[in-house]
Protein backbone atom coordinates (compact mmCIF):
# COMPACT_ATOMS: atom_id res chain seq x y z
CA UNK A 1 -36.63 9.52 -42.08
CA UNK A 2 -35.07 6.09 -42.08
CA UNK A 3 -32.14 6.95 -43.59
CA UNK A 4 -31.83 9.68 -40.80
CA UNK A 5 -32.29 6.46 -37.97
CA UNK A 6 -30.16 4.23 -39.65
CA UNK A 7 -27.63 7.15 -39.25
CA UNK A 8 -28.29 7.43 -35.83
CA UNK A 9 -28.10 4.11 -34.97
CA UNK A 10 -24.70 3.69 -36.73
CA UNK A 11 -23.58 6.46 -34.57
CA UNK A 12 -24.53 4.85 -31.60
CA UNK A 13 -23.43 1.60 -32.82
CA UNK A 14 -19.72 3.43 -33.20
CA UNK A 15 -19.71 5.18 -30.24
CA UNK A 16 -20.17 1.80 -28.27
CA UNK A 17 -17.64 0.35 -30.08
CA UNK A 18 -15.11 3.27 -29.12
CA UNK A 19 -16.06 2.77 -25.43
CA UNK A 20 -15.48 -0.79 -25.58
CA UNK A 21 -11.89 -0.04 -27.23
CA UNK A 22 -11.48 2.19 -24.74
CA UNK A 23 -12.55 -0.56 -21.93
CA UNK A 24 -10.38 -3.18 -23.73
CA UNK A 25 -7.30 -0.75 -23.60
CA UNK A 26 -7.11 0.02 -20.10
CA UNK A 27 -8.00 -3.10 -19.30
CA UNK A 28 -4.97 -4.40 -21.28
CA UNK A 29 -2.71 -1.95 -19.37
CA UNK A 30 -4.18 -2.84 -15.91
CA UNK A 31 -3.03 -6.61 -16.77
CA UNK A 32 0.31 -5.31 -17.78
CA UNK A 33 0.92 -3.27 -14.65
CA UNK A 34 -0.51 -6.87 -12.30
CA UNK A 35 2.09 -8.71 -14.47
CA UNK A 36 4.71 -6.52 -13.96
CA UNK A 37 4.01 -6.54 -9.72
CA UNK A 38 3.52 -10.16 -9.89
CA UNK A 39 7.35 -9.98 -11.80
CA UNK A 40 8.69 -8.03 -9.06
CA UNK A 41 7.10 -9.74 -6.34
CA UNK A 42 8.52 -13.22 -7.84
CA UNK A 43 11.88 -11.65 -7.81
CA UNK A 44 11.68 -10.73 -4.55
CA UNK A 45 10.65 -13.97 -3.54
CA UNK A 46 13.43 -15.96 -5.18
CA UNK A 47 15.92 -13.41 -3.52
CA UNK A 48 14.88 -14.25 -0.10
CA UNK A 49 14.21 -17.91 -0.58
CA UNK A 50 17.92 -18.10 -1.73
CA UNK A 51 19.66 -15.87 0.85
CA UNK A 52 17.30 -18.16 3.41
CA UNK A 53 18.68 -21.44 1.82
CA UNK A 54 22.25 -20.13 2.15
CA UNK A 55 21.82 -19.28 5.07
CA UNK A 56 20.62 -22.51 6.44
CA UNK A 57 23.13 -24.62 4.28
CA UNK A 58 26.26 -26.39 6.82
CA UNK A 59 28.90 -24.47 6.60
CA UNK A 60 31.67 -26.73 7.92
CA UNK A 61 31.30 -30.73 8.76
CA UNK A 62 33.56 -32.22 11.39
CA UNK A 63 34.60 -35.67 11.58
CA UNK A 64 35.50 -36.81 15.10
CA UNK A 65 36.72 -40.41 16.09
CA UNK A 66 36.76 -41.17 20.04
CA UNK A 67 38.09 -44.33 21.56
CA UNK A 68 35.99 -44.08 24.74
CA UNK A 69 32.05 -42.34 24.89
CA UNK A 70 31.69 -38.85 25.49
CA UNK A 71 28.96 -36.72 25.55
CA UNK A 72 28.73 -33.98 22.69
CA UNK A 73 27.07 -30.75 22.53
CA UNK A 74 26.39 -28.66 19.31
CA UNK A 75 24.38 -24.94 19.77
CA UNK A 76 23.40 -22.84 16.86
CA UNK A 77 25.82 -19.42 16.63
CA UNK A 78 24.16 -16.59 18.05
CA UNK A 79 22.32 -14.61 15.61
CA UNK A 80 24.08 -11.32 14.74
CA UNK A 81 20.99 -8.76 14.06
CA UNK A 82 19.22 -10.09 17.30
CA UNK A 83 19.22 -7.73 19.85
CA UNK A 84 20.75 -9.51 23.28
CA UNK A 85 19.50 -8.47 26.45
CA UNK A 86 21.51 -9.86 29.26
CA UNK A 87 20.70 -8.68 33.08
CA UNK A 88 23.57 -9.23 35.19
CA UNK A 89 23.11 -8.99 39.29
């Protein structure tokens, strides 16, 4: 009879340890899968951040020597993928 419920418990004992394997495993592959969005998301990140910081870099720098004072007036370029609406009377 104990041998019988020291059988039993063994069995149980093993079949708790197979769920926890089981647990542990898709566990593991959940982390994998976060890591790899987290991967992709970085990379998408740095791809914007750069086009953003070429964008923004100074493209051409102009020296200008005046003998008497004038007033100067710089204005960004018009951005290209903005859509213009212009009403004209």
């Amino acid at each position: 009879a104990e041998q019988k419920k020291a059988e039993l418990l063994a069995q149980a004992a093993a079949e708790e340890a197979r769920k926890i394997a089981a647990t542990d495993a898709a566990a593991a592959k959940a982390a994998a899968a976060k890591a790899q969005l987290a991967g992709t998301l970085m990379a998408e990140a740095t791809k914007r951040m750069k086009a953003a910081s070429t964008t923004a870099e100074p493209r051409d720098t102009v020296d200008i020597i005046v003998s008497a004072p004038i007033r100067l007036s710089v204005k960004p370029a018009p951005v290209a993928s903005a859509a213009t609406t212009s009403s004209k009377p």
